[in-house]
Protein backbone atom coordinates (compact mmCIF):
# COMPACT_ATOMS: atom_id res chain seq x y z
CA UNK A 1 0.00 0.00 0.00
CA UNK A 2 1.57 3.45 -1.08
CA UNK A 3 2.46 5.74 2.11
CA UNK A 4 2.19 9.64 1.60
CA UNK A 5 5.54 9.83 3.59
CA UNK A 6 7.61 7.89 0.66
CA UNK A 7 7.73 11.73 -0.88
CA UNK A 8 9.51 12.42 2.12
CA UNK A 9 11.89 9.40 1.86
CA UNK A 10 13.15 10.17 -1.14
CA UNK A 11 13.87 13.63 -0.24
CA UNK A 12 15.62 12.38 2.46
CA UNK A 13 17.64 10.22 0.17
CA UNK A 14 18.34 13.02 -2.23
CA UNK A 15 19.52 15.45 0.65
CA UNK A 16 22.95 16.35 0.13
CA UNK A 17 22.16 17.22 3.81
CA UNK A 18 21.20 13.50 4.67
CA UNK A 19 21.37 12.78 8.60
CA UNK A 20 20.61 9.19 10.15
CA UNK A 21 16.88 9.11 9.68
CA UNK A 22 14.54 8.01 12.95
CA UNK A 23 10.71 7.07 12.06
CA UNK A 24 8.90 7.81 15.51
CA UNK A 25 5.50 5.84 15.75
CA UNK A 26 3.60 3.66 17.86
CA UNK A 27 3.97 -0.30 17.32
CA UNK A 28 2.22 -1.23 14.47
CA UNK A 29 1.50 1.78 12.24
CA UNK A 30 4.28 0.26 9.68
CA UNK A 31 7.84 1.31 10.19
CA UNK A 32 9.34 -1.42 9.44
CA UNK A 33 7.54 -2.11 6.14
CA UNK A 34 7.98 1.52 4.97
CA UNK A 35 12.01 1.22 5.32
CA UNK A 36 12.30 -1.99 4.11
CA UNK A 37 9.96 -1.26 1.03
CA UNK A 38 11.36 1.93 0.60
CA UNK A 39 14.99 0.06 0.33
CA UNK A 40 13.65 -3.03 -1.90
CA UNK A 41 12.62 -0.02 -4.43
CA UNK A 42 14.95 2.89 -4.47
CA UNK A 43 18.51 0.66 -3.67
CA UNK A 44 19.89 -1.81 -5.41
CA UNK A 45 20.25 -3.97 -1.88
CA UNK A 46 19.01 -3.13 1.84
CA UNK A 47 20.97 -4.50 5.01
CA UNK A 48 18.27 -5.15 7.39
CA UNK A 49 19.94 -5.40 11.31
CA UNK A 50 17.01 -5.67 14.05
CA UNK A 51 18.24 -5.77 17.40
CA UNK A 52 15.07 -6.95 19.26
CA UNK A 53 15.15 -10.66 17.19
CA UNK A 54 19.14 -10.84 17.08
CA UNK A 55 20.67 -9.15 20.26
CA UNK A 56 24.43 -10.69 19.51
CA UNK A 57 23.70 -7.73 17.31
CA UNK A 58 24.31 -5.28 19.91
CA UNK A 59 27.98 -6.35 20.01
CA UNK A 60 28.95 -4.67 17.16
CA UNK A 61 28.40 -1.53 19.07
CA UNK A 62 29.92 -2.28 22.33
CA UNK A 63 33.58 -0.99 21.83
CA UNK A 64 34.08 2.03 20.31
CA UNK A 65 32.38 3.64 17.20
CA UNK A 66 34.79 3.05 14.45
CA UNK A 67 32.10 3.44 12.01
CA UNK A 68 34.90 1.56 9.97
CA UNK A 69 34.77 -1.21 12.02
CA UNK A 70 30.92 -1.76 12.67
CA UNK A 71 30.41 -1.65 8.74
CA UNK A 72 33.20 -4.54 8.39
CA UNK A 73 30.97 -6.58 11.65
CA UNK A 74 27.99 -5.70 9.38
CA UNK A 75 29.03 -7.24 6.19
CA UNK A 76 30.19 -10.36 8.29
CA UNK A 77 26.79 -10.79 9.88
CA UNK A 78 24.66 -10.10 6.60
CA UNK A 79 26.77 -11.55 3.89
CA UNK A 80 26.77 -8.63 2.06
CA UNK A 81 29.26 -5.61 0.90
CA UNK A 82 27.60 -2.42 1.84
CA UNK A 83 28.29 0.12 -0.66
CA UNK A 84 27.53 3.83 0.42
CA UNK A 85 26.18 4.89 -3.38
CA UNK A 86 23.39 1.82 -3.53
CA UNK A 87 22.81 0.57 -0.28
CA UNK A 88 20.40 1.14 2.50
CA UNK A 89 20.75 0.18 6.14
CA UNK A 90 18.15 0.04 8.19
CA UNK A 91 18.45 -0.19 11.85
CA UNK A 92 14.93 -1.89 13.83
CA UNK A 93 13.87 -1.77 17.07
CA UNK A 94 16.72 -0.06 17.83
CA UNK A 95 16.06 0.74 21.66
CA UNK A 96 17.15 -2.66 21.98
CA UNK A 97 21.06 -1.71 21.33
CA UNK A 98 21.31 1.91 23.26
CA UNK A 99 24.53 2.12 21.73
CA UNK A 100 23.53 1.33 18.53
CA UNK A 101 21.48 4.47 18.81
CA UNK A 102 24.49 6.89 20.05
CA UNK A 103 26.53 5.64 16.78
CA UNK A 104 24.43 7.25 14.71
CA UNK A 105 26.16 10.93 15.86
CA UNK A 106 29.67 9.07 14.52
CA UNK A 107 27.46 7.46 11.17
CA UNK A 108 26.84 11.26 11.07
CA UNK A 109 29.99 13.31 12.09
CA UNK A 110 32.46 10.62 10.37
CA UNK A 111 30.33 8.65 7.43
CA UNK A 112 27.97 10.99 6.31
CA UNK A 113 27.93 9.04 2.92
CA UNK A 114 26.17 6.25 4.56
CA UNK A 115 21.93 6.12 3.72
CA UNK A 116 20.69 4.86 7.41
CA UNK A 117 16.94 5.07 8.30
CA UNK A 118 16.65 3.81 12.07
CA UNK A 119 12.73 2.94 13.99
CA UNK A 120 12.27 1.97 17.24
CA UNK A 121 9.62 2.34 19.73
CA UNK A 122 9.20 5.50 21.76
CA UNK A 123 8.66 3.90 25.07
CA UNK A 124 12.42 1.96 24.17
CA UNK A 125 14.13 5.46 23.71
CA UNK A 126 12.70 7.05 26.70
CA UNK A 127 13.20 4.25 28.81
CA UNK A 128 17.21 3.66 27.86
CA UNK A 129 18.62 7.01 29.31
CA UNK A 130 21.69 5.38 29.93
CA UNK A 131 22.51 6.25 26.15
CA UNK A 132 23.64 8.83 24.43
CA UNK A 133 21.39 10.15 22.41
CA UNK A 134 22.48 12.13 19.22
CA UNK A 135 20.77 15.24 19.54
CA UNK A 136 21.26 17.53 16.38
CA UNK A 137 22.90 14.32 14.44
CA UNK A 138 20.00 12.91 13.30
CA UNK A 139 15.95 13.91 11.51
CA UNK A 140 12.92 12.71 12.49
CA UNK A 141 9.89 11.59 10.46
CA UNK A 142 6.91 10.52 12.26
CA UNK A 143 4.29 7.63 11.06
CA UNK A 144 0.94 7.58 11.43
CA UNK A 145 -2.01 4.79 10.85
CA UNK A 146 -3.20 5.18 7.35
CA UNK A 147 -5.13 8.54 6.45
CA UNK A 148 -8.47 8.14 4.97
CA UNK A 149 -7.07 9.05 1.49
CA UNK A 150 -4.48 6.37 2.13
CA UNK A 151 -7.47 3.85 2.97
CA UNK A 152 -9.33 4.73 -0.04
CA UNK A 153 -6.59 3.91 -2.20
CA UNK A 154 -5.46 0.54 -0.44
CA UNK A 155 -8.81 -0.50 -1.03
CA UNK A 156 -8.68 0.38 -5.03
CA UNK A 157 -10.38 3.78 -4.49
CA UNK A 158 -7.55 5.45 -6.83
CA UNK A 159 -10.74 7.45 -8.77
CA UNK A 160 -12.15 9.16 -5.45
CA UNK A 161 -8.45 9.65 -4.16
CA UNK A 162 -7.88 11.91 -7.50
CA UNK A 163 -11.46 13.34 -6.96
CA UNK A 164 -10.61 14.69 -3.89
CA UNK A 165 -7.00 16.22 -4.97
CA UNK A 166 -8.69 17.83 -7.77
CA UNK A 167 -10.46 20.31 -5.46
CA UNK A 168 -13.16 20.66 -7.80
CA UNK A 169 -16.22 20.69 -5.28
CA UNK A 170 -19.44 20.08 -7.53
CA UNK A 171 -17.42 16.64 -8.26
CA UNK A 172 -16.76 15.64 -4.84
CA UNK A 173 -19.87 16.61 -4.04
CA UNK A 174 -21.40 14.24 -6.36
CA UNK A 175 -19.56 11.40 -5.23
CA UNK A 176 -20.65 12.20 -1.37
CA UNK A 177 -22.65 9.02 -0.92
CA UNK A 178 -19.56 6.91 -2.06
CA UNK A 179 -17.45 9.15 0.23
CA UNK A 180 -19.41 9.19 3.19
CA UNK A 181 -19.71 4.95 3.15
CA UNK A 182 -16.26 4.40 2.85
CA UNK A 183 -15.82 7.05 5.54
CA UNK A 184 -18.14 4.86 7.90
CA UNK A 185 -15.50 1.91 7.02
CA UNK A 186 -12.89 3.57 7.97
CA UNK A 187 -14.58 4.47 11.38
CA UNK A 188 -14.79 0.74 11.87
CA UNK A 189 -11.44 -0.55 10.50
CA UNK A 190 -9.22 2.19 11.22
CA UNK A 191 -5.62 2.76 9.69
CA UNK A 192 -3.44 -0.06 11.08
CA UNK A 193 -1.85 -1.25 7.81
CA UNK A 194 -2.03 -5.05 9.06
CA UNK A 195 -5.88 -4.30 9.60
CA UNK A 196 -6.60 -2.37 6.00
CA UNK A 197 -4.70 -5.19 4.23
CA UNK A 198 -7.05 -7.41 5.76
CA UNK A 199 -9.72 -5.61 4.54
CA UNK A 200 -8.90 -4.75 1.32
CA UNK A 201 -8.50 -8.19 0.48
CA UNK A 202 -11.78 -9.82 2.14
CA UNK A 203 -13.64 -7.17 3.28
CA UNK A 204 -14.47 -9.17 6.87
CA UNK A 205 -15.53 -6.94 9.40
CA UNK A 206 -14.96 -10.23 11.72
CA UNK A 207 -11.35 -10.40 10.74
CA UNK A 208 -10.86 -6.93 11.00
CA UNK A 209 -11.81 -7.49 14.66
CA UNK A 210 -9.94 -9.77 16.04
CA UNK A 211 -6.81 -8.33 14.37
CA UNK A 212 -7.61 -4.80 16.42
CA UNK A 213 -7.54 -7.35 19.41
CA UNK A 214 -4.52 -8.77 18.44
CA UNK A 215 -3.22 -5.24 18.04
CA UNK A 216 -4.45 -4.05 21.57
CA UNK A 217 -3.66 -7.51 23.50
CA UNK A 218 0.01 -6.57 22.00
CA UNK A 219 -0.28 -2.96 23.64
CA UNK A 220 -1.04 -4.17 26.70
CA UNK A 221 1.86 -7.02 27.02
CA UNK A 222 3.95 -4.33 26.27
CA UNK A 223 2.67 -2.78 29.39
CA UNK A 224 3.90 -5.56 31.13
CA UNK A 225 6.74 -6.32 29.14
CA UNK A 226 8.56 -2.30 29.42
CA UNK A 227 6.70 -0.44 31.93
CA UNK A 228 8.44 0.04 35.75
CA UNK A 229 6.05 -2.72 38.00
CA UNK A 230 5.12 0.34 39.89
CA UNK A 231 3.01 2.06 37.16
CA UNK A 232 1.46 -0.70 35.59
CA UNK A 233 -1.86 -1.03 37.40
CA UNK A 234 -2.16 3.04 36.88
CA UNK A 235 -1.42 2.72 32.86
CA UNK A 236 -4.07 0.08 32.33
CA UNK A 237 -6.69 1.85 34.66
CA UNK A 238 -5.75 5.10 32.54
CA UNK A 239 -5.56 3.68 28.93
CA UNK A 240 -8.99 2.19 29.37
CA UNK A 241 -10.55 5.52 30.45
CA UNK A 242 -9.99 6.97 27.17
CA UNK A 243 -13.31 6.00 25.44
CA UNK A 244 -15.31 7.18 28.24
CA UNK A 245 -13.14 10.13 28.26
CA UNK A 246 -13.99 11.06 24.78
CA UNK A 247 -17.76 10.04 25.26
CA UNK A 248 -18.48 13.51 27.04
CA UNK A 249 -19.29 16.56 25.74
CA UNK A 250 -16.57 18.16 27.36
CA UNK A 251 -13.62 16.04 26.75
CA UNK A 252 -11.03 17.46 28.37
CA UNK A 253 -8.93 14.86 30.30
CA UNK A 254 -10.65 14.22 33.86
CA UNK A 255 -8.33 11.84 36.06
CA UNK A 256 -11.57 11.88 38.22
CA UNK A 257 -12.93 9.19 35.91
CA UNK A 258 -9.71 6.74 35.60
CA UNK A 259 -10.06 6.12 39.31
CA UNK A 260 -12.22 8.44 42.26
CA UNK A 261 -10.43 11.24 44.02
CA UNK A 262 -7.14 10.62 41.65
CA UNK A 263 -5.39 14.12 41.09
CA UNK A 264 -3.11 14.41 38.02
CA UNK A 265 0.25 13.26 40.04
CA UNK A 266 -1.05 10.22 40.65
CA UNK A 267 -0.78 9.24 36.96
CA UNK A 268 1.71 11.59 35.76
CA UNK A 269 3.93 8.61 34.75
CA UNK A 270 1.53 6.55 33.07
CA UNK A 271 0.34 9.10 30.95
CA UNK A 272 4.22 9.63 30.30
CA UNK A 273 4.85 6.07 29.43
CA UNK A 274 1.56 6.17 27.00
CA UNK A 275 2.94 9.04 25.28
CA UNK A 276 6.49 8.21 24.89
CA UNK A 277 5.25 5.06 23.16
CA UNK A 278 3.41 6.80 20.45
CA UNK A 279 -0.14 4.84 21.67
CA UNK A 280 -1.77 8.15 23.08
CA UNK A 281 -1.09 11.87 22.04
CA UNK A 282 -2.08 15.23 24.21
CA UNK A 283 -4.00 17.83 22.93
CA UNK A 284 -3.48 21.21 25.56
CA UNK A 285 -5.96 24.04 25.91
CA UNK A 286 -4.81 27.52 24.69
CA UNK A 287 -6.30 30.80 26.56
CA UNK A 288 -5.55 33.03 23.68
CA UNK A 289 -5.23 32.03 20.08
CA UNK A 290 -2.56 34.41 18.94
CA UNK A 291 0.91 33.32 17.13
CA UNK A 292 2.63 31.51 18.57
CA UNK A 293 0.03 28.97 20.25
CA UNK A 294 2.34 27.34 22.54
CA UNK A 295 2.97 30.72 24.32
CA UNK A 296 -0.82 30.59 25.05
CA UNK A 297 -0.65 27.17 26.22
CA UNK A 298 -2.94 25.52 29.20
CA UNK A 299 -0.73 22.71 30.67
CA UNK A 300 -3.46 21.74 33.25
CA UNK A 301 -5.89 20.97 30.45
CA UNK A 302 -5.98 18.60 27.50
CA UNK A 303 -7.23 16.44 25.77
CA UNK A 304 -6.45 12.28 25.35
CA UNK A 305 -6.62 10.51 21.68
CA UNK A 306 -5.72 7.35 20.75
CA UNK A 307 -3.21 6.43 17.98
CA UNK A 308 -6.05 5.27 15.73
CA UNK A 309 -9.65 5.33 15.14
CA UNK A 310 -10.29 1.33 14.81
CA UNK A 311 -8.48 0.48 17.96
CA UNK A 312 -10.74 2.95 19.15
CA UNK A 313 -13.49 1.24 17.74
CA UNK A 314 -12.46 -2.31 18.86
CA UNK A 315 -12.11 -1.36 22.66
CA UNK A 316 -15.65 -0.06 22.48
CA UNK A 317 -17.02 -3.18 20.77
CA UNK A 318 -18.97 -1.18 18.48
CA UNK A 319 -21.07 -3.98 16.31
CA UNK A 320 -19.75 -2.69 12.77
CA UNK A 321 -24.13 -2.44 11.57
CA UNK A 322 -24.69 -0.44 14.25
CA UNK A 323 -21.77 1.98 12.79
CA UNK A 324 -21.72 1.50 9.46
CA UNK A 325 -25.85 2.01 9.14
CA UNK A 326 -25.76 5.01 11.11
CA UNK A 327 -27.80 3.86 14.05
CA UNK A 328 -29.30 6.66 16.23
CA UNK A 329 -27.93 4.49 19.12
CA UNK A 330 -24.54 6.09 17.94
CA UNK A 331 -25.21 9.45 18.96
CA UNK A 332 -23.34 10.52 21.66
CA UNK A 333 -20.11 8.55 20.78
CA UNK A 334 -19.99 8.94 17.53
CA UNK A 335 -18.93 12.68 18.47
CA UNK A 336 -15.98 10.56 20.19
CA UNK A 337 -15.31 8.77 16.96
CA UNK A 338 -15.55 12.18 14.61
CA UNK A 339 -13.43 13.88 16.81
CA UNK A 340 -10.83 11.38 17.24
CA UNK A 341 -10.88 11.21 12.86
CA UNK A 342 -10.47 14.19 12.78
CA UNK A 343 -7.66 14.80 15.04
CA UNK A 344 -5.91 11.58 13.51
CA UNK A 345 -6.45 13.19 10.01
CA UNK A 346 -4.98 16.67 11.23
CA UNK A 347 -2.00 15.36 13.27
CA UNK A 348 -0.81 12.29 10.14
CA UNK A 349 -0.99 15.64 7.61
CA UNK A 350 2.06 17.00 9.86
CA UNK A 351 0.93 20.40 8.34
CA UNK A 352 -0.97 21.90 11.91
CA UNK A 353 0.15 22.69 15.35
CA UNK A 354 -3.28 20.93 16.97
CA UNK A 355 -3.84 23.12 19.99
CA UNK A 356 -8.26 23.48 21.23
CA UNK A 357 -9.42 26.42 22.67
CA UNK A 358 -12.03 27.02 25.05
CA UNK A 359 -13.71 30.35 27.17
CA UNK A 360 -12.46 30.70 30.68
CA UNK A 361 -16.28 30.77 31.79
CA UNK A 362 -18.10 29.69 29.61
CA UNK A 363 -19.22 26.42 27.86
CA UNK A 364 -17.59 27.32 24.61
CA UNK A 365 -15.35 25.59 23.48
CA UNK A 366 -13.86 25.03 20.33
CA UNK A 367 -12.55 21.51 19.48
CA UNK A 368 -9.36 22.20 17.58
CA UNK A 369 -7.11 25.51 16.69
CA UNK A 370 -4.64 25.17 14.08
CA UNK A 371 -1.61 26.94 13.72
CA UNK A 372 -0.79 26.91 9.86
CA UNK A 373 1.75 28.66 8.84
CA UNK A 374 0.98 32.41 9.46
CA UNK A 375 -2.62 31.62 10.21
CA UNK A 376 -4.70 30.20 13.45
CA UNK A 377 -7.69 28.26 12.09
CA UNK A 378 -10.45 27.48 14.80
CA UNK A 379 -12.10 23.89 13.45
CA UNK A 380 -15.35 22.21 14.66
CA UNK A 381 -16.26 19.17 14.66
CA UNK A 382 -19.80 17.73 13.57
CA UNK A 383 -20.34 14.18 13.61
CA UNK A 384 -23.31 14.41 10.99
CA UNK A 385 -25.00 17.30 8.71
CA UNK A 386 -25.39 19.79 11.76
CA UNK A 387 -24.99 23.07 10.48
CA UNK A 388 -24.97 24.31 14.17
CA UNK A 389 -21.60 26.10 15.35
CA UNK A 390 -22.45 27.87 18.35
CA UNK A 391 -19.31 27.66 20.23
CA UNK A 392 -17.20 29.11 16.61
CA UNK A 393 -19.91 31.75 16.55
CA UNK A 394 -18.86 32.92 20.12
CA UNK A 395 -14.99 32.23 18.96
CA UNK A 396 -15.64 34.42 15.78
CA UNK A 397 -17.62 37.11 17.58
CA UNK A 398 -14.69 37.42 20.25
CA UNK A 399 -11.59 37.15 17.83
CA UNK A 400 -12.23 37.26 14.41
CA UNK A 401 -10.38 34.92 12.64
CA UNK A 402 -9.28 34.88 8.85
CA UNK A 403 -11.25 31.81 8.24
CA UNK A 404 -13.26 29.56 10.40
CA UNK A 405 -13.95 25.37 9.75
CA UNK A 406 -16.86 23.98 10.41
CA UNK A 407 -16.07 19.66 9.40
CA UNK A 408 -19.46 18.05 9.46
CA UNK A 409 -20.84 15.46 6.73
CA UNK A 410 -22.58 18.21 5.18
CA UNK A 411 -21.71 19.51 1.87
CA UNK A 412 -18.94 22.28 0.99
CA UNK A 413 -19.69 25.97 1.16
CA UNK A 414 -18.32 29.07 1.57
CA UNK A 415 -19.57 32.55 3.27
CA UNK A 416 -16.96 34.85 3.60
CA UNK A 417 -14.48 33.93 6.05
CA UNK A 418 -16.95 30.67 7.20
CA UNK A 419 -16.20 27.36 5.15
CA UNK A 420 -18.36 24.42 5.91
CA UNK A 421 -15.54 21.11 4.96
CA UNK A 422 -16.86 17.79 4.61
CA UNK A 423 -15.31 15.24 6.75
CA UNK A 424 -14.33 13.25 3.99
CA UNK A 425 -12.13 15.83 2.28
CA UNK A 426 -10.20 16.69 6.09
CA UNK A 427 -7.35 16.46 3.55
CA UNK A 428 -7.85 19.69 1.89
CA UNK A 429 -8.38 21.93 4.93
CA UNK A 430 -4.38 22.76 4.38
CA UNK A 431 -5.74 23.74 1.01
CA UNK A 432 -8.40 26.56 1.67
């Protein structure tokens, strides 16, 4: 399945710049497929070293970083002769080798010929302080589950994937019924590439199921596996909050509801250690929506999403008819599941600061601001065609913004500096 972050690889590759490469992402969201696709198709070989399966690997590393002498130990272990002009290596799970990690400043510094993409858990990096890590000697790109454009396309949507990058609304609009089932799909199966695959080849909701479970059984053994004994009983209590966090209208982050009387202290860590592992991401409050947004930033208050709308989904046990007909039953979570789209869809485009803004007394409340560029665009969400936006109206009447989103499942329009953007066409908001 095509990945819009391969544009990104080969820029990377073409960099006469070129740094170590690190893909941050929670387990599961395809690292390891992206590199070693990327290097079956752009390099004439790949040398694949992952130090979680093969930990004699870690030896390589444990004198001192003659990256002379680890390429020589590489070659011996793989078999092959790794040529800087056509080869790719590709260093997985590489938390498990902490030194491994602090050789990529020498790869850097004293082999900058080298093409090295690393990926490795979050939770691994955080929790291996001991190492040095290389800051300023290597880039970053961060994964995501699939976008909804990206799930259209694994599935053989390529027509309403150029639809929608043509921008030309009285198409799109016609092709809203097509759109808005496959959206409804997606709210079910997500954007875990093991779980699309699945789909796109048999369409079974059942499959798609118990692979989510799969997927979140994994999560938690990691829990057990990585997390300090101390914390564990606090991480699970906290991680299954989340859907009951996001069930209320106001969803800012209440440690109330993981456990009665618990104050924010008491789960400071495992809200860390979810983080750090890429399976939950914080959205703060901002008082003021003025450039720059972080200097407005609430750190008391903030919303919790997970990595992905399916695993969402799957920990709710939502029966996929229920969902996919568009059952009244729905209606209070499926805000929960709009909102979490849409802050998946914002936060894979990598083009927003995601900051949400609300009135210091007042139930107002915006559900995302987006820093873009020079501009601040205040976004809220609809779950269906509700042309009601009573908290942006009190937004717009206090600070009059450039342009204000409404995302709902009704059709595109524009008034002035108001733009109503179908949810299936998130993708464009960069766009307006």
């Amino acid at each position: 399945m095509r990945r819009t972050k391969w544009a990104e690889l080969v820029a990377w590759k073409n960099s006469p710049g070129r740094k170590p490469l690190i893909i941050r992402g929670a387990r599961q969201v395809g690292k390891t497929w992206l590199m070693k696709e990327f290097g079956r198709t752009e390099y004439a070989q790949t040398v694949y070293l992952n130090f979680e399966k093969n930990q004699r690997l870690a030896n390589l590393f444990a004198g001192d970083f003659d990256i002379k002498r680890i390429i020589t130990g590489m070659q011996a272990e793989t078999g092959l002769i790794i040529k800087p002009e056509n080869t790719l290596i590709i260093f997985d799970e590489i938390q498990s080798a902490p030194r491994a990690m602090t050789s990529l400043k020498y790869f850097q510094e004293d082999a900058g010929e080298y093409h090295l993409v690393a990926a490795g858990s979050l939770l691994g990096m955080a929790l291996h302080s001991e190492a040095s890590f290389p800051v300023g000697k290597v880039q970053f790109m961060d994964l995501h589950p699939l976008t909804f454009p990206e799930f259209l396309e694994a599935l053989g949507e390529d027509g309403l994937v150029q639809i929608l990058g043509s921008g030309d609304w009285e198409l799109i609009t016609a092709y809203k019924s097509r759109y808005i089932e496959r959206l409804r799909h997606y709210y079910f199966v997500g954007g875990m590439p093991e779980v699309v695959s699945r789909f796109s080849g048999n369409g079974s909701f059942r499959e798609v199921r118990d692979i989510q479970k799969e997927i979140l059984n994994g999560y938690d053994q990691d829990f057990s596996k990585h997390a300090p004994p101390t914390i564990i009983p606090r991480i699970r209590m906290l991680w299954n909050s989340i859907p009951s966090q996001l069930a209320k209208e106001n969803k800012k982050f209440i440690y109330g509801l993981v456990k009665e009387g618990s104050r924010a202290k008491d789960y400071e860590l495992a809200l860390s250690w979810l983080t750090d592992c890429g399976q939950v991401e914080r959205v703060y409050r901002v008082s003021k929506p003025a450039i720059p947004l972080k200097a407005y930033e609430d750190l008391s208050a903030f919303k919790l999403f997970l990595v992905d709308i399916g695993l969402l989904s799957a920990m709710t046990d939502i029966d996929p008819h229920i969902l996919l007909e568009g059952s009244k039953i729905l209606t209070e979570f499926k805000g929960a599941l709009t909102e979490q789209y849409t802050f998946q869809q914002l936060a894979a485009s990598g083009e927003f600061v995601i900051y949400y803004w609300s009135a210091e007394r007042s139930t107002a409340e915006v559900d995302f601001v987006l820093q873009h560029g020079k501009n601040i665009i205040p976004v809220e969400v609809k779950a269906e065609e509700n042309l009601q936006a009573k908290s942006l109206k009190v937004y717009r009447e206090k600070y009059n913004p450039g342009i204000a989103v409404r995302t709902s499942m009704s059709d595109y329009r524009r008034q002035d500096q108001f733009i109503n953007l179908p949810l299936y066409a998130l993708n464009l908001l960069g766009n307006l």
